[in-house]
C-alpha atoms as a PDB file:
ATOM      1  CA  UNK A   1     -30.130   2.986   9.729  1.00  0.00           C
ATOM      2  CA  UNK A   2     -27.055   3.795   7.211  1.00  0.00           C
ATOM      3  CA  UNK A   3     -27.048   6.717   5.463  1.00  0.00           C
ATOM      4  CA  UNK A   4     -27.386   6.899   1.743  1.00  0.00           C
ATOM      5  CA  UNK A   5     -23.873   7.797   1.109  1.00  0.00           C
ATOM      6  CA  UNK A   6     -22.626   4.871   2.890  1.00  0.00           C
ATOM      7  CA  UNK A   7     -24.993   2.428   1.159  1.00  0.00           C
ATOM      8  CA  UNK A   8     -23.431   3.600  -2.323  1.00  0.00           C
ATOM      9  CA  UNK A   9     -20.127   3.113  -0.787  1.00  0.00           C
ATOM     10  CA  UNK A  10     -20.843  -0.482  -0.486  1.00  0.00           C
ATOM     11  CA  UNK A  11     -22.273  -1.694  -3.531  1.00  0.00           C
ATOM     12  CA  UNK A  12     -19.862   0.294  -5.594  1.00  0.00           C
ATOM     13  CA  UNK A  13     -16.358  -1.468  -6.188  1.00  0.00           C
ATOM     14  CA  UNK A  14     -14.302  -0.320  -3.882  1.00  0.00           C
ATOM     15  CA  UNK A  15     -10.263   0.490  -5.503  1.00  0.00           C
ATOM     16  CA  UNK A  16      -7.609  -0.119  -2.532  1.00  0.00           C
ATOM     17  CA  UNK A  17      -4.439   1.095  -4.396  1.00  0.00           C
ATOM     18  CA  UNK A  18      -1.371   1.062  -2.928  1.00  0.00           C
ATOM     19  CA  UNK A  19       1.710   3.132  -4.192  1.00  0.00           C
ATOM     20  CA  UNK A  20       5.240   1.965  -3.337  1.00  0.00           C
ATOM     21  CA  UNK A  21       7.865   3.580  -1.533  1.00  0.00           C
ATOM     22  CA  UNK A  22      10.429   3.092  -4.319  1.00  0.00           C
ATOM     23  CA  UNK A  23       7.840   4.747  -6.959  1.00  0.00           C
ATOM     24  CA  UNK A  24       7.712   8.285  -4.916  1.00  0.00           C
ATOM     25  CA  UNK A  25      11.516   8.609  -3.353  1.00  0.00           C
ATOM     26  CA  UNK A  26      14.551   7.987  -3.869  1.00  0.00           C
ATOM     27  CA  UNK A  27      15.127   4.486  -2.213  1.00  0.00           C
ATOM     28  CA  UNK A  28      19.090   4.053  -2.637  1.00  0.00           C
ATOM     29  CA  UNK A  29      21.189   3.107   0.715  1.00  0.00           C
ATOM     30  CA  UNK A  30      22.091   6.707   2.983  1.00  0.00           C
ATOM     31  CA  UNK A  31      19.688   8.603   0.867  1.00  0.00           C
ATOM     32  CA  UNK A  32      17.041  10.354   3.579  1.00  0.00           C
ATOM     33  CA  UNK A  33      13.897  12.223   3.187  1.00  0.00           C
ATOM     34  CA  UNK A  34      14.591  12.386  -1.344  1.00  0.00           C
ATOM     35  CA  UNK A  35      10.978  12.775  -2.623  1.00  0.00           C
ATOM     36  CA  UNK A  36      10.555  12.745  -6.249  1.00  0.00           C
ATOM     37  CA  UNK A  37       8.407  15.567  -6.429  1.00  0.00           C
ATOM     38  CA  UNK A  38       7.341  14.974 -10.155  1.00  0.00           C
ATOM     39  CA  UNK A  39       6.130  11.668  -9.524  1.00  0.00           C
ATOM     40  CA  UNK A  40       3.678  12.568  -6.993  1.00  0.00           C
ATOM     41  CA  UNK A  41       2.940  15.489  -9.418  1.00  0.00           C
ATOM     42  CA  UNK A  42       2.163  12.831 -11.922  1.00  0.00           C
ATOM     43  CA  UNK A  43       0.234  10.586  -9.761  1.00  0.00           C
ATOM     44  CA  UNK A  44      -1.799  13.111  -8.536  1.00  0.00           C
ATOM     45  CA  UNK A  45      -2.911  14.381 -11.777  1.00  0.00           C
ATOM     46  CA  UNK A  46      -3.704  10.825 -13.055  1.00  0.00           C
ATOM     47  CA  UNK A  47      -5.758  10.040  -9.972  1.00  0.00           C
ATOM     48  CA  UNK A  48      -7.238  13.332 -10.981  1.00  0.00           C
ATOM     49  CA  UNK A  49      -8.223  12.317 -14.389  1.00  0.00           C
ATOM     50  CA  UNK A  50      -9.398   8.532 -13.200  1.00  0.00           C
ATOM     51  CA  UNK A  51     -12.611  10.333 -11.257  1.00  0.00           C
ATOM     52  CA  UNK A  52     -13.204   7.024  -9.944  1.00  0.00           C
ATOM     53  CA  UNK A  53     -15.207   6.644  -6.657  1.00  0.00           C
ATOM     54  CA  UNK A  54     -14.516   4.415  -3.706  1.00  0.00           C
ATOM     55  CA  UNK A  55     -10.675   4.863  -3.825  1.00  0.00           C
ATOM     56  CA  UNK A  56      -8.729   4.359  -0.536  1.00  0.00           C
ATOM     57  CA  UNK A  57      -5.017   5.249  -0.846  1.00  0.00           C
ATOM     58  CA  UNK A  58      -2.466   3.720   0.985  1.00  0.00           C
ATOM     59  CA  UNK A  59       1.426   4.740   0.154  1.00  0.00           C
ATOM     60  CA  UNK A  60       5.066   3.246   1.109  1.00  0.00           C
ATOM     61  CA  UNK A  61       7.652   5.536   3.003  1.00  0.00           C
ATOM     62  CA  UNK A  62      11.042   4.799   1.317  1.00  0.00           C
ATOM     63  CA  UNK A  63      13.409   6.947   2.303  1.00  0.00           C
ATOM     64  CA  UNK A  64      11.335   8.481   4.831  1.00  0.00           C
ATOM     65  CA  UNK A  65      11.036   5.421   6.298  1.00  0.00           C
ATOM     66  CA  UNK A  66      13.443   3.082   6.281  1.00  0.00           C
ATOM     67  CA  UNK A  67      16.676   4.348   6.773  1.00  0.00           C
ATOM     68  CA  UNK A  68      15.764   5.771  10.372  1.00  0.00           C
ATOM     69  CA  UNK A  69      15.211   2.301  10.894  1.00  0.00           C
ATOM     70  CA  UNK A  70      18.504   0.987  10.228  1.00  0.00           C
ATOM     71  CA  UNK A  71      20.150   4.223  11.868  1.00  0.00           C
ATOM     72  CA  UNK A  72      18.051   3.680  15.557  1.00  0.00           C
ATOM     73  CA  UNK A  73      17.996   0.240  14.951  1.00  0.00           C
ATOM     74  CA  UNK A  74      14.113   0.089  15.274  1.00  0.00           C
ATOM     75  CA  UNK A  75      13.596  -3.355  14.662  1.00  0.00           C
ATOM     76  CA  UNK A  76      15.947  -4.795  17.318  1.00  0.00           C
ATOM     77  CA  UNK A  77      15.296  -2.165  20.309  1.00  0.00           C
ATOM     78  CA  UNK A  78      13.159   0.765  21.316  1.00  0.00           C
ATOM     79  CA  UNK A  79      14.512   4.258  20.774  1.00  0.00           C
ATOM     80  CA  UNK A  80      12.255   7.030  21.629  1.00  0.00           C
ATOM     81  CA  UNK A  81      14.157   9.963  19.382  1.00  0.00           C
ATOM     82  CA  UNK A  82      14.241   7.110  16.579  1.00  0.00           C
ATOM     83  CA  UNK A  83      10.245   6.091  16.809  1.00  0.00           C
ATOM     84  CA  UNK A  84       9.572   9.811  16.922  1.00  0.00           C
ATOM     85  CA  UNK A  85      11.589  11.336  14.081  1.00  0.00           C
ATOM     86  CA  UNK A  86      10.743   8.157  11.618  1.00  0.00           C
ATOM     87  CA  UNK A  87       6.572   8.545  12.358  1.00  0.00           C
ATOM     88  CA  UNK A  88       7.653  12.508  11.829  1.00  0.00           C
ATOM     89  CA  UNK A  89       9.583  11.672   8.505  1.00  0.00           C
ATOM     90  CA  UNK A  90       6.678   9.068   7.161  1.00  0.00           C
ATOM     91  CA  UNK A  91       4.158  12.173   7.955  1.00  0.00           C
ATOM     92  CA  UNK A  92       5.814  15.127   5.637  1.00  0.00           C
ATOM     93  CA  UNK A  93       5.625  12.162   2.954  1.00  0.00           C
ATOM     94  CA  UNK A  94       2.534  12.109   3.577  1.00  0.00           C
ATOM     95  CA  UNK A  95       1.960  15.435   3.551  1.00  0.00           C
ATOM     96  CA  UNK A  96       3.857  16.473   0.338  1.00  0.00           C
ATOM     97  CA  UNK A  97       1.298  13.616  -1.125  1.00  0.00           C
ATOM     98  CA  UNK A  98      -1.516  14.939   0.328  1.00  0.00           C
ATOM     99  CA  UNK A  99      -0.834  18.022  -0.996  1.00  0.00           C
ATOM    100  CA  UNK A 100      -0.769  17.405  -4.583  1.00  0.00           C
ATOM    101  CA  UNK A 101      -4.184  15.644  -4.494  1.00  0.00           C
ATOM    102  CA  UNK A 102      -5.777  18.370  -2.757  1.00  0.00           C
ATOM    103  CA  UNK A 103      -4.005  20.933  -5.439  1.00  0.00           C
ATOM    104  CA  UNK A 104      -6.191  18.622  -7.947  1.00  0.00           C
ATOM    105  CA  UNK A 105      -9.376  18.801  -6.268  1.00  0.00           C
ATOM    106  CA  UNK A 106      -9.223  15.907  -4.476  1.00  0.00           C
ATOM    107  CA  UNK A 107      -9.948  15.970  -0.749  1.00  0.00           C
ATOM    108  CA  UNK A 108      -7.705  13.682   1.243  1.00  0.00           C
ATOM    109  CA  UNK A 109      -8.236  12.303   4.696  1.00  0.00           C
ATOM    110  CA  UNK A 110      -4.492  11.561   6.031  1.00  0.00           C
ATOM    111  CA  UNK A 111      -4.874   8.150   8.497  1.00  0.00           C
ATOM    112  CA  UNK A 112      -1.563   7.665  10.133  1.00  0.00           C
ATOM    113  CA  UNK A 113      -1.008   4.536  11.592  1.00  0.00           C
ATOM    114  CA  UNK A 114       1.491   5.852  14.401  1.00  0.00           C
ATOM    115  CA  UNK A 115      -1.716   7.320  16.208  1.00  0.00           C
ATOM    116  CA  UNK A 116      -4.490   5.390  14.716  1.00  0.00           C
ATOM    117  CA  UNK A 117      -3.867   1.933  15.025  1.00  0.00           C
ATOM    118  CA  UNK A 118      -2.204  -0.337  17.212  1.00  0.00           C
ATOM    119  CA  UNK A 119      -0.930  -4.382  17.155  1.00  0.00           C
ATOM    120  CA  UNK A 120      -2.172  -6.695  20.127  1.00  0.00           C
ATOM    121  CA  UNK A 121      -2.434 -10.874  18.178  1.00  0.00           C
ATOM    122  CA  UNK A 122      -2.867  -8.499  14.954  1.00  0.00           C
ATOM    123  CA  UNK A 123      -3.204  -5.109  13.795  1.00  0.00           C
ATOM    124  CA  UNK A 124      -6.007  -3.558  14.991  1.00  0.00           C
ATOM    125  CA  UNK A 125      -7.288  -0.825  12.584  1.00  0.00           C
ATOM    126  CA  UNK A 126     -11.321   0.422  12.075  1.00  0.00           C
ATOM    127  CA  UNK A 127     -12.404  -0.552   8.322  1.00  0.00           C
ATOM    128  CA  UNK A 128     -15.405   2.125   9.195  1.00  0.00           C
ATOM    129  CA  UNK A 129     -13.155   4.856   9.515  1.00  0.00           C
ATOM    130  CA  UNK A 130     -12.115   4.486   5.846  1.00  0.00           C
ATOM    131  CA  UNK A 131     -15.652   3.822   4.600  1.00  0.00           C
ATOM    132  CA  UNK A 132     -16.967   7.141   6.637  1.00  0.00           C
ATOM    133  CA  UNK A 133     -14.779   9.146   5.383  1.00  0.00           C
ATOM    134  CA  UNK A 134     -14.848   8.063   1.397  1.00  0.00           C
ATOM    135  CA  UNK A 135     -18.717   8.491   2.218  1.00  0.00           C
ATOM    136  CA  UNK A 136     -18.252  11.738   3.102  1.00  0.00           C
ATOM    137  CA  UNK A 137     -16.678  13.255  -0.195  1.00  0.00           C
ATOM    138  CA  UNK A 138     -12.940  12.398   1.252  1.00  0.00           C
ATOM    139  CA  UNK A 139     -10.152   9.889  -0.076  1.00  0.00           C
ATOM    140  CA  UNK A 140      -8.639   8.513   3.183  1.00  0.00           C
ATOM    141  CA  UNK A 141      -4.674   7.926   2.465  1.00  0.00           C
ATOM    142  CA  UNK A 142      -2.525   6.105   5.009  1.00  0.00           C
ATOM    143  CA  UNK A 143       0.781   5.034   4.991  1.00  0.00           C
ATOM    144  CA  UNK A 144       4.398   3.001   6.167  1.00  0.00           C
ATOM    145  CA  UNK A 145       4.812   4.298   9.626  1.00  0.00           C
ATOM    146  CA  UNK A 146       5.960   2.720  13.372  1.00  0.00           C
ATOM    147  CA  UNK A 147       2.923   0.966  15.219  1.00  0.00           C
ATOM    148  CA  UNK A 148       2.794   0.196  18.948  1.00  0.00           C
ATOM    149  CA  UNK A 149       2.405  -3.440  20.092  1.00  0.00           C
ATOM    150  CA  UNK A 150       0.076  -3.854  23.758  1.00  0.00           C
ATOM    151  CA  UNK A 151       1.366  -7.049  24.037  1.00  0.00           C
ATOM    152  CA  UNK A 152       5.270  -6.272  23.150  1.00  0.00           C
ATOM    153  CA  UNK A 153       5.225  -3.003  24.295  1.00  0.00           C
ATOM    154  CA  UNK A 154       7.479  -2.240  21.664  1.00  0.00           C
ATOM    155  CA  UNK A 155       7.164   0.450  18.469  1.00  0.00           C
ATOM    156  CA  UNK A 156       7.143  -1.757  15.451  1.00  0.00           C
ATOM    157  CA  UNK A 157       7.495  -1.207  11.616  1.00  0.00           C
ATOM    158  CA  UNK A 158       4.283  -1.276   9.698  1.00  0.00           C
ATOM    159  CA  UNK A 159       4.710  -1.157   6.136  1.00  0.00           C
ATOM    160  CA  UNK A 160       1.859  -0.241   3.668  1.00  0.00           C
ATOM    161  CA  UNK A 161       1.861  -3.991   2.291  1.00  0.00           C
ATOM    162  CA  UNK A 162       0.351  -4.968   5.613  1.00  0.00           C
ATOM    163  CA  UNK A 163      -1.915  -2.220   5.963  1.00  0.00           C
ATOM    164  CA  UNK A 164      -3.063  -3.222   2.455  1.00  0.00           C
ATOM    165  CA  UNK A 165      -3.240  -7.413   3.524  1.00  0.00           C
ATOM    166  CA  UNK A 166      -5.220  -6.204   6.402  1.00  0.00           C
ATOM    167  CA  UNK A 167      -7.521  -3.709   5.416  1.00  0.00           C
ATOM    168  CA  UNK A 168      -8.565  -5.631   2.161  1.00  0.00           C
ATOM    169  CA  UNK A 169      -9.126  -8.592   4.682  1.00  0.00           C
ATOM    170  CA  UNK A 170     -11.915  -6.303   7.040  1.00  0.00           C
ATOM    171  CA  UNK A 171     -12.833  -5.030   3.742  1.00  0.00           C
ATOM    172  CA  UNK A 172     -13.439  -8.526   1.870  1.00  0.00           C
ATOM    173  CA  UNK A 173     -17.546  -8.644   2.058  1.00  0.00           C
ATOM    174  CA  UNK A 174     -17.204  -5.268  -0.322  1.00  0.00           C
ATOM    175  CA  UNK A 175     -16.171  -6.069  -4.048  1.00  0.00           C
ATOM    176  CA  UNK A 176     -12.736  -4.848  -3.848  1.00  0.00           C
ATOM    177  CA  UNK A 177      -9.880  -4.390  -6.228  1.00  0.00           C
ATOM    178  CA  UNK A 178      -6.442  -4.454  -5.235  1.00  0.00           C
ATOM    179  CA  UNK A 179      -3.640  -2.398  -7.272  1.00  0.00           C
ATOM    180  CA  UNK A 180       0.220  -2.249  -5.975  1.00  0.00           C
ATOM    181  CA  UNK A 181       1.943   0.886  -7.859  1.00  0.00           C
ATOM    182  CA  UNK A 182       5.462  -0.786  -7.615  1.00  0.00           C
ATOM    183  CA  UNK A 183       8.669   0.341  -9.766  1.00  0.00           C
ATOM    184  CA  UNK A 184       8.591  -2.604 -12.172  1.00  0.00           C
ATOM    185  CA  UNK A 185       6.440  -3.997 -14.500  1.00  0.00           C
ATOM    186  CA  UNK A 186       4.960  -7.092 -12.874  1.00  0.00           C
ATOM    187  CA  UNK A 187       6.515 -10.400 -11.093  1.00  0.00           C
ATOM    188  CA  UNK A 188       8.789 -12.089 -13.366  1.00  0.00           C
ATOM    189  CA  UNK A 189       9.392 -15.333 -13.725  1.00  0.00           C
ATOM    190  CA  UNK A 190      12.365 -16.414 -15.654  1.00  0.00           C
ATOM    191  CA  UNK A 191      13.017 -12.946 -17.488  1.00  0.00           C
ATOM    192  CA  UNK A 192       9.337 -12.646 -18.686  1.00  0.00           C
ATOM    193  CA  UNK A 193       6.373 -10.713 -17.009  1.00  0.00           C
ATOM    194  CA  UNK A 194       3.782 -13.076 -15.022  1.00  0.00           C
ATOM    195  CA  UNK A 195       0.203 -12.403 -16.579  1.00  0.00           C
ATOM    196  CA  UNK A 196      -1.216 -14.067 -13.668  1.00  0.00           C
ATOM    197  CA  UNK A 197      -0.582 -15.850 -10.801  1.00  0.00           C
ATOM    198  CA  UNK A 198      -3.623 -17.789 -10.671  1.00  0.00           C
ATOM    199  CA  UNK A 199      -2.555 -20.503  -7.212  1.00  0.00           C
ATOM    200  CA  UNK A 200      -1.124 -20.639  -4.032  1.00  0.00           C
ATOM    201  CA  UNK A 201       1.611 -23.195  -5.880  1.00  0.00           C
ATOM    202  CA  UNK A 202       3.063 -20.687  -8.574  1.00  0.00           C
ATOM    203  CA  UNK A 203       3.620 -18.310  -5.346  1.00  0.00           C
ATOM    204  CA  UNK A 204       5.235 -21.210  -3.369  1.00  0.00           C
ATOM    205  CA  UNK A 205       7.773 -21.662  -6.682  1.00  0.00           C
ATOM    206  CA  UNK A 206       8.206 -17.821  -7.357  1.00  0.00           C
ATOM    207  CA  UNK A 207       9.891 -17.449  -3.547  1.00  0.00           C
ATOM    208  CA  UNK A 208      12.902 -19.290  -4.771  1.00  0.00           C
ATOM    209  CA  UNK A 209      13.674 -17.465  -8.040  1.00  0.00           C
ATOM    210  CA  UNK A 210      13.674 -14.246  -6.031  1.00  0.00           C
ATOM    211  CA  UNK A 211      16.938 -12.586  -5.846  1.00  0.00           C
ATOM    212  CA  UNK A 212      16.200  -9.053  -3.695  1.00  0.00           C
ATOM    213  CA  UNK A 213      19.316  -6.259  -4.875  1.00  0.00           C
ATOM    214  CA  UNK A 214      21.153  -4.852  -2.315  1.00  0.00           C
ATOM    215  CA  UNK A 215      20.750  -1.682  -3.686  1.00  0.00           C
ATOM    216  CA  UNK A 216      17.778  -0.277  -2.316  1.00  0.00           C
ATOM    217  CA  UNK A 217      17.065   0.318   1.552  1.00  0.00           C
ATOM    218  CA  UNK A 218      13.826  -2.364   2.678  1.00  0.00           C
ATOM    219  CA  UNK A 219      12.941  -3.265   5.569  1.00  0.00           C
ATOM    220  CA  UNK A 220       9.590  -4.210   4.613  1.00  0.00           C
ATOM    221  CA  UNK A 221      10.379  -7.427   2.433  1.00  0.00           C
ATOM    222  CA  UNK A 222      10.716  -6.324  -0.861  1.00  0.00           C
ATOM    223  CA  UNK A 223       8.617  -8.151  -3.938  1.00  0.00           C
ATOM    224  CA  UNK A 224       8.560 -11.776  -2.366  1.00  0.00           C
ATOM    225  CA  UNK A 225       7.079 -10.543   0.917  1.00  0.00           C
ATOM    226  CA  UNK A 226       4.916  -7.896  -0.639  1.00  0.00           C
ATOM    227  CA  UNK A 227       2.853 -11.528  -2.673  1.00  0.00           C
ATOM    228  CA  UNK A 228       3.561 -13.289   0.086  1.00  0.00           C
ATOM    229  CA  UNK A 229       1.199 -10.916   2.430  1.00  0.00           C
ATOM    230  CA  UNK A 230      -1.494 -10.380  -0.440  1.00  0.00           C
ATOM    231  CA  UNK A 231      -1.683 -14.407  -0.207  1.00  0.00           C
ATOM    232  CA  UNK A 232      -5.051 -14.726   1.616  1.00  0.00           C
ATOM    233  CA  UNK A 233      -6.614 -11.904  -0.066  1.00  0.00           C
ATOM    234  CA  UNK A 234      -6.270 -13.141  -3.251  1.00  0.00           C
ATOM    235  CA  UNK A 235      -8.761 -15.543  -2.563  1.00  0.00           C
ATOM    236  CA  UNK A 236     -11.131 -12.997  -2.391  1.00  0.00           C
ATOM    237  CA  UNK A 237      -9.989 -10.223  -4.470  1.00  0.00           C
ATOM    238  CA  UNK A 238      -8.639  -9.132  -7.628  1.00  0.00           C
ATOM    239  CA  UNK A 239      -4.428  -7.955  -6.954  1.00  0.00           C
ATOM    240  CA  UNK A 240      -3.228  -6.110 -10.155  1.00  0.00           C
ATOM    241  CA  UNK A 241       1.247  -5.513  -9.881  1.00  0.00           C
ATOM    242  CA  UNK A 242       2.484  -2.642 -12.180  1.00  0.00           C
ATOM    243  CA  UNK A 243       4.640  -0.202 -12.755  1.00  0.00           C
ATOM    244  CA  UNK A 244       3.320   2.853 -11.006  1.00  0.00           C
ATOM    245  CA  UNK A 245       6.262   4.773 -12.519  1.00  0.00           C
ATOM    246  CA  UNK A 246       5.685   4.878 -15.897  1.00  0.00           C
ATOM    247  CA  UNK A 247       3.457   7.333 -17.256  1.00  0.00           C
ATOM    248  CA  UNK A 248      -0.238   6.850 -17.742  1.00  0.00           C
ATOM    249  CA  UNK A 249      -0.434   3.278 -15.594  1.00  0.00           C
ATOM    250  CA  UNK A 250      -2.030   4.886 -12.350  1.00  0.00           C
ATOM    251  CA  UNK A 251      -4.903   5.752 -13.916  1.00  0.00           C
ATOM    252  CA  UNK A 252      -5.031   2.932 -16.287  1.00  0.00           C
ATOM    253  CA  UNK A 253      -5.443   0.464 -13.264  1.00  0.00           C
ATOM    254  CA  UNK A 254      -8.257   2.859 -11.994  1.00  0.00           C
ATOM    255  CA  UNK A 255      -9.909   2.856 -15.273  1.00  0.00           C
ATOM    256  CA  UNK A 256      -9.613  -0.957 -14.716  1.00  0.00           C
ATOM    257  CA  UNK A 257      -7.541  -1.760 -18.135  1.00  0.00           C
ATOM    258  CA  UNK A 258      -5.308  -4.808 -17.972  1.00  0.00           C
ATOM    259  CA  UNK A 259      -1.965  -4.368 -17.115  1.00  0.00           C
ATOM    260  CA  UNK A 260       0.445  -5.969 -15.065  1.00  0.00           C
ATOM    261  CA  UNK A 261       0.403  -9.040 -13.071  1.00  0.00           C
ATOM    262  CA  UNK A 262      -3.029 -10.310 -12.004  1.00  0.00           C
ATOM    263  CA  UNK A 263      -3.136 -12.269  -8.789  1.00  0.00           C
ATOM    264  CA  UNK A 264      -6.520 -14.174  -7.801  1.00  0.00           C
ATOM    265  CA  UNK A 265      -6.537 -17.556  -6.202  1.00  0.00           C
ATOM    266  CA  UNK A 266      -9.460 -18.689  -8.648  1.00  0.00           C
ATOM    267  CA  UNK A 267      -8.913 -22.533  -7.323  1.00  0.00           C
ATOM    268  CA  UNK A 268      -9.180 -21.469  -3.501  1.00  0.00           C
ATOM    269  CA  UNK A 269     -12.813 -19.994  -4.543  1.00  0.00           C
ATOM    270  CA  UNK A 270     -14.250 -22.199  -6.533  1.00  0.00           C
ATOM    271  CA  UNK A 271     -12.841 -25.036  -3.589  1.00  0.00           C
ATOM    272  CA  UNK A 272     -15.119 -23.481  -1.375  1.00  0.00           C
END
């Protein structure tokens, strides 16, 4: 029989937000290891103030992430030094982060992918870990980090889109709301912010007004590939794009007030 805790767990909504690389460090090409300290401050604080329940964090590495990739090449071959300094770059991101929660009263639960999970078809990852430990007074945060493939056997790059995609997907019998902290306001089309994106079609047409800037380091996808992987879990959840950098909107998507881009296949549902 389930304990009590976890049986609140479950009927509560559950809040999977994910904050973006680009929001916390310094993402520009040759810059490693640049936090911006103030903006975790920030972030911190408003999770602080949110006091929402049911709130699994996941965060991007940026410049603790992907430049080691480009320098070892990590995508093309297998580099021991590289795998190994990139998970230990991704982990004092984490760390810093962790920190400033825990300076807030908030108990984290780091999750690093690098030991925790592992790709064979598909990532494998245990949804009851995160539940556990949220039931247990604890916010479990994960992150961007390398994964190991069985089947490859090869060190691959996870990014915290996919741990999002995937999670959410396990997670999908829960109510669950979906927030991605990114540094702009929402997904444009033609110049103007996207209130919604409400069909697999507007998607398909976004992909080719997407022009990604060379001016940040990604190895992750950028914008298009961040929708593109929330695709089959807006079918069953609520996705809310903002701008995690500007001041206040953190805890304004916890508090659940409009903002952003919404993202909800309402037509795949109601198909069904």
């Amino acid at each position: 029989m389930e304990s009590k805790g976890k049986m609140r767990t479950q009927k509560k909504e559950l809040i999977l937000l994910k904050i973006g690389g680009s929001v916390i460090t310094e993402k520009a090409k040759g810059v490693f290891d640049r936090a911006k300290h103030q903006e975790i401050e920030r972030i911190a604080r408003e999770i602080a103030a949110a006091k929402v329940e049911n709130l699994i964090l996941i965060h991007g590495v940026g410049s603790f992430g992907h430049p080691y990739v480009e320098k070892y090449g990590l995508k093309e071959k297998k580099n021991a030094e590289g795998i190994v300094r990139t998970h230990l770059a991704c982990k004092k991101l984490n760390l810093l982060f962790c920190d400033q929660l825990l300076r807030r009263g908030i108990f984290p639960y780091p999750i690093h992918p690098f030991s925790s999970f592992r790709i064979n078809d598909k990532l494998e990852l245990d949804p009851k870990l995160f539940i556990d430990v949220i039931s247990e007074g604890f916010i479990p945060v994960s992150h961007g980090d390398m994964v190991y493939n069985r089947k490859k056997r090869f060190f691959e790059v996870l990014s915290g889109d996919t741990i999002v995609s995937e999670l959410a997907e396990k997670l999908k019998s829960s109510k669950l709301r979906v927030g991605m902290a990114t540094d702009t306001d929402g997904v444009y089309l033609e110049g103007k912010i996207l209130k919604e994106i409400r069909n697999i079609e507007l998607l398909k047409s976004l992909e080719s007004t997407f022009s990604e800037t060379e001016e940040k380091s990604d190895v992750t996808g950028g914008m298009i590939g961040k929708l593109k992987s929330l695709a089959r879990v807006a079918e069953f959840a609520e996705i809310v794009i903002f701008n995690g950098a500007k001041n206040g909107n953190i805890k304004r998507f916890l508090e659940g007030k409009s903002i952003g881009t919404r993202m909800r296949f309402v037509e795949s549902r109601e198909s069904r």
